[in-house]
C-alpha atoms as a PDB file:
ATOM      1  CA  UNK A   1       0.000   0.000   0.000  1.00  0.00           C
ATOM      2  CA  UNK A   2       1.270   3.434  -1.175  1.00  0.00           C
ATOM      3  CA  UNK A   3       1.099   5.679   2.030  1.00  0.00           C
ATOM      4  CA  UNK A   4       3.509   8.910   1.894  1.00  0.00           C
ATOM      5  CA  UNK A   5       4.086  10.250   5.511  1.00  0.00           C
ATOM      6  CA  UNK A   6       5.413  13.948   5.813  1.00  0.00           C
ATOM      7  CA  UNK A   7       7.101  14.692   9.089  1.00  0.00           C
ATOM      8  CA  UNK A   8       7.198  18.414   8.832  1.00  0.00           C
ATOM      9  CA  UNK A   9       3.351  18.603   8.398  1.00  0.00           C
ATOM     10  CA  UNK A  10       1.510  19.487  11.623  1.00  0.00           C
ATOM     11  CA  UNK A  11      -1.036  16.630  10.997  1.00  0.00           C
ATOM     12  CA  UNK A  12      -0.357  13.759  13.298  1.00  0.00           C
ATOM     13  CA  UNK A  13       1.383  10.742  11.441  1.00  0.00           C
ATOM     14  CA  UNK A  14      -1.290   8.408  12.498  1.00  0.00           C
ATOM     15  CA  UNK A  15      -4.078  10.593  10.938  1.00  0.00           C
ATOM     16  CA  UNK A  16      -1.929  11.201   8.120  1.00  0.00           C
ATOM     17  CA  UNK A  17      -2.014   7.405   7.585  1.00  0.00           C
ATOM     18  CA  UNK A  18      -5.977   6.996   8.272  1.00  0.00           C
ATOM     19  CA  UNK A  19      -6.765  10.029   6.031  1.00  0.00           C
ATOM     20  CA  UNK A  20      -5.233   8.270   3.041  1.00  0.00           C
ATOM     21  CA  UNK A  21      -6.377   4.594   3.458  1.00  0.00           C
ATOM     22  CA  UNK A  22      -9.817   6.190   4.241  1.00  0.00           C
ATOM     23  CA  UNK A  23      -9.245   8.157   0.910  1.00  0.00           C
ATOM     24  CA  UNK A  24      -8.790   4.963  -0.854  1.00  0.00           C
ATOM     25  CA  UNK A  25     -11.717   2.675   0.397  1.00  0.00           C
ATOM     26  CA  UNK A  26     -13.717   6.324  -1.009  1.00  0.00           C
ATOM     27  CA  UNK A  27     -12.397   5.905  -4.369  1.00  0.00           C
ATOM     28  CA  UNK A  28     -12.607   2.310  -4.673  1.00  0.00           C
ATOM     29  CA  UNK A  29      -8.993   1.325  -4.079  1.00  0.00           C
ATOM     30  CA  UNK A  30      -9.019  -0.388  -1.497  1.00  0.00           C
ATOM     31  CA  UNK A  31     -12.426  -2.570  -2.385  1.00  0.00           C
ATOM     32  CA  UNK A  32     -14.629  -3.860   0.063  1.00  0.00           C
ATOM     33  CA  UNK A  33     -13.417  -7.181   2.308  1.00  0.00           C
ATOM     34  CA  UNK A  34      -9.651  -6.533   0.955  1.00  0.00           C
ATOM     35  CA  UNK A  35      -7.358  -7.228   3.603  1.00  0.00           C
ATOM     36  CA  UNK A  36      -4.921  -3.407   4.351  1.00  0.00           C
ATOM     37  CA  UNK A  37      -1.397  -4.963   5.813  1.00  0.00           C
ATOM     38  CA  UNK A  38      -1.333  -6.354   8.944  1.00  0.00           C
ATOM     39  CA  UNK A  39      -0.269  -3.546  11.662  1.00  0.00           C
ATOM     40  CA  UNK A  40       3.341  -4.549  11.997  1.00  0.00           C
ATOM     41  CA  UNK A  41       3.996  -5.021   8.563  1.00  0.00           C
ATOM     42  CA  UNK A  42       2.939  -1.404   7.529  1.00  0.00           C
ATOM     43  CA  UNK A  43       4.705  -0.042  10.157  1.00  0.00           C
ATOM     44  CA  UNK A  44       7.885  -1.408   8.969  1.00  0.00           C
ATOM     45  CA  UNK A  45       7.133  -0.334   5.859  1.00  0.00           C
ATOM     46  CA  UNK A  46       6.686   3.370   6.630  1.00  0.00           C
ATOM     47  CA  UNK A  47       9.477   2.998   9.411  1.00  0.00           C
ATOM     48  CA  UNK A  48       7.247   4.097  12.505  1.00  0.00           C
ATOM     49  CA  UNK A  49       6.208   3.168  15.066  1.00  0.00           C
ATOM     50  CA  UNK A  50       3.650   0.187  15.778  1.00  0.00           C
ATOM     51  CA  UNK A  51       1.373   2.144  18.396  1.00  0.00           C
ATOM     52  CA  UNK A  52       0.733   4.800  15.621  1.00  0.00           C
ATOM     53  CA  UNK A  53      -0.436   2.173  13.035  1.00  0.00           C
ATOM     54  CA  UNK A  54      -2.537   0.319  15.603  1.00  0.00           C
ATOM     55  CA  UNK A  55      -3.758   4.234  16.428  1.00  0.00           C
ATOM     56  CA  UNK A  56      -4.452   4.721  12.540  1.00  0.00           C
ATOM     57  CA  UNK A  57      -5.953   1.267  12.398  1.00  0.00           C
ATOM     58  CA  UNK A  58      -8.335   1.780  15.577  1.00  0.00           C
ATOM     59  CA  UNK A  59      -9.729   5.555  14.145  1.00  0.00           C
ATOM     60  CA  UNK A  60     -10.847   3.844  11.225  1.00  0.00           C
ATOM     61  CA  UNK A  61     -12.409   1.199  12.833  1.00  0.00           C
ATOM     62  CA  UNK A  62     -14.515   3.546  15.003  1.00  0.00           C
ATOM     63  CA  UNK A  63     -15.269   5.607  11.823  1.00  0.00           C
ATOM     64  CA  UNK A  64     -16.571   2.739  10.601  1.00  0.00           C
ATOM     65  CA  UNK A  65     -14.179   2.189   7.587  1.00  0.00           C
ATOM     66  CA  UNK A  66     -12.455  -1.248   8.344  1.00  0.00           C
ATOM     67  CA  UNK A  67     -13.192  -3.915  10.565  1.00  0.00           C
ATOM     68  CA  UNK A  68     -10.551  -5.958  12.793  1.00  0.00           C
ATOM     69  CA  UNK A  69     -11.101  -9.797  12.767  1.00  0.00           C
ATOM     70  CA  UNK A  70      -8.974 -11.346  15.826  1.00  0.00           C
ATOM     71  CA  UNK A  71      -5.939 -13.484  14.432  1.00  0.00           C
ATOM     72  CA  UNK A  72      -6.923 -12.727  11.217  1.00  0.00           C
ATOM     73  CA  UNK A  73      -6.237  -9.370  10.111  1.00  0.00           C
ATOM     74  CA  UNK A  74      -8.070  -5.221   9.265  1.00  0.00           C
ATOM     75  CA  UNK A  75     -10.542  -5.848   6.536  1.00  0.00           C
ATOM     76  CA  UNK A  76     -12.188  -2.897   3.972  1.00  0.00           C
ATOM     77  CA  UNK A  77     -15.648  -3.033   5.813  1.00  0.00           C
ATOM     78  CA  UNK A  78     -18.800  -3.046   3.587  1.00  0.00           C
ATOM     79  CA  UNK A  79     -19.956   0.450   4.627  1.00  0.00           C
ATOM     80  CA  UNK A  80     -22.683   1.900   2.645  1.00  0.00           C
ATOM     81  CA  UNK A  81     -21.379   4.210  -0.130  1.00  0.00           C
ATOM     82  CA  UNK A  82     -23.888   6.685  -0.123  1.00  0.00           C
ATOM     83  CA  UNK A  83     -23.274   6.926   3.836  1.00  0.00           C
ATOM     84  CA  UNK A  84     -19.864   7.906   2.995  1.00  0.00           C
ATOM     85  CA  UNK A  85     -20.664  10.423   0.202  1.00  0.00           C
ATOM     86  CA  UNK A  86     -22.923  12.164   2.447  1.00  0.00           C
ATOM     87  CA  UNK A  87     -20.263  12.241   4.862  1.00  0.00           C
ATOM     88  CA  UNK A  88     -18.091  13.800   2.611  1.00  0.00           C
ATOM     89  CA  UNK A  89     -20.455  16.569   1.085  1.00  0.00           C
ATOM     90  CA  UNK A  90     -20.893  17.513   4.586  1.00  0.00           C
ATOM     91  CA  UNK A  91     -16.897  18.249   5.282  1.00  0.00           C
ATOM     92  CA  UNK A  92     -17.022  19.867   1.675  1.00  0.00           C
ATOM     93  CA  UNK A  93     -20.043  22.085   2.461  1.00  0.00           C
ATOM     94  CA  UNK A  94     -18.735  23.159   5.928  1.00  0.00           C
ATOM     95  CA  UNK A  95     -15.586  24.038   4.193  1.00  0.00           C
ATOM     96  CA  UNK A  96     -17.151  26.216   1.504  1.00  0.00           C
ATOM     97  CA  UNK A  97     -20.056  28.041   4.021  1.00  0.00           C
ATOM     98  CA  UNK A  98     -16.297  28.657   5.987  1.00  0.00           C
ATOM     99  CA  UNK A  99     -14.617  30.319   2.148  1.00  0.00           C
ATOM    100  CA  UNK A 100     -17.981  31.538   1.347  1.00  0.00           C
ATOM    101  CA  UNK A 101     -17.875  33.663   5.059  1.00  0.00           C
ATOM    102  CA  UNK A 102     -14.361  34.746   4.645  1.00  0.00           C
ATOM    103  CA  UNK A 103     -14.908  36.372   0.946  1.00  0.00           C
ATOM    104  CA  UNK A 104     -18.150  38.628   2.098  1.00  0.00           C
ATOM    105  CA  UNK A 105     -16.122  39.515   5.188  1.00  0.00           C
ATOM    106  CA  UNK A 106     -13.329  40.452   2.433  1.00  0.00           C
ATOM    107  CA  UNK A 107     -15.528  41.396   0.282  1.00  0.00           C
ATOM    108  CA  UNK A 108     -14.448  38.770  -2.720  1.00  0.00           C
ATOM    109  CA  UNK A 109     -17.042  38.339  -5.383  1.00  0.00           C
ATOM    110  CA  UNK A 110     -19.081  34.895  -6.177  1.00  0.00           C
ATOM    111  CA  UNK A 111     -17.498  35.932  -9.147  1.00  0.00           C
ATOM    112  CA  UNK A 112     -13.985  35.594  -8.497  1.00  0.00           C
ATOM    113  CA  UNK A 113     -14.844  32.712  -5.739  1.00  0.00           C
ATOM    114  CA  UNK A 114     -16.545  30.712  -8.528  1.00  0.00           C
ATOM    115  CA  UNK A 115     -13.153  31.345 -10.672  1.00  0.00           C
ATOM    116  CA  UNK A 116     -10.848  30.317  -7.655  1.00  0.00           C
ATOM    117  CA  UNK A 117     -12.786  27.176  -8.203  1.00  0.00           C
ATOM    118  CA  UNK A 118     -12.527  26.486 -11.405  1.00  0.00           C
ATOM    119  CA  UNK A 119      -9.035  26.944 -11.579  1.00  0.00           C
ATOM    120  CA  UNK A 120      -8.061  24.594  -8.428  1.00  0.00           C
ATOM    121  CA  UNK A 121     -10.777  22.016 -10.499  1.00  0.00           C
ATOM    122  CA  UNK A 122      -8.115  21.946 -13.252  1.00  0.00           C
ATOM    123  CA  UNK A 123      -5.387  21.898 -10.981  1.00  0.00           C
ATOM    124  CA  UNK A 124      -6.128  18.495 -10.112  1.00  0.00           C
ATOM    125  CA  UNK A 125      -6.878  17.023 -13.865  1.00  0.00           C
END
C-alpha cells in the first residue's frame, strides 16, 4: 500500500495514515473485504512506530471504515457508499459556508470565488 508520511506537516502521522487509506476505500482502491497490511507489517514499511499504526488502524475502525477480525487481520468493511458520500459533502459544504464567510467579510465576489474554483478544479486534472 502506497502511504507517503510527511514529518514536517503538523497533521499527526497516524491521521496522516488513516486520512489516506480512508481516501482509498472512497475511491474504490481499497475494495470492500480486501485485507490493508497487517499492523506490523505497515509499520515497517513506513518505518514508525507500531502504536501509531494500531492508532491509525483503531480511528478507522470507530469511523466505521475497516473492521478488525482477531488473528486474522483489518478488513475494507462493507460500509454503505452513499453513507460515505454524504459524509463527505458535509466536510465539503462546511468548508465552503467557511470560504464563502471569509470572501463577504473580504468582500471577494461569487465571481472571483466561482473562478478560484474552477481553476483549483483543473489543478487536479
Amino acid at each position: 500500500m502506497n502511504i507517503i508520511i510527511s514529518n514536517s506537516s503538523n497533521i499527526p502521522i497516524y491521521e496522516q495514515i488513516k486520512e489516506q487509506i480512508k481516501s482509498k476505500i472512497i475511491s474504490n482502491e481499497l475494495k470492500v473485504g480486501e485485507m490493508l497490511p497487517s499492523i506490523r507489517s505497515l509499520a515497517k514499511d513506513l518505518r514508525i512506530s507500531v502504536i501509531t499504526t494500531k492508532n491509525a488502524y483503531e480511528a478507522l475502525e470507530q469511523e466505521g471504515y475497516v473492521e478488525s477480525i482477531a488473528a486474522k487481520g483489518t478488513y475494507v468493511a462493507n460500509k454503505n457508499l452513499e453513507i460515505i458520500r454524504e459524509e463527505q459533502l458535509q466536510k465539503v459544504e462546511n468548508l465552503i459556508d467557511t470560504a464563502v464567510s471569509i470572501a463577504k467579510i473580504s468582500k471577494i465576489s461569487k465571481e472571483e470565488v466561482q473562478s478560484m474554483l474552477d481553476i483549483l478544479y483543473e489543478e487536479e486534472k
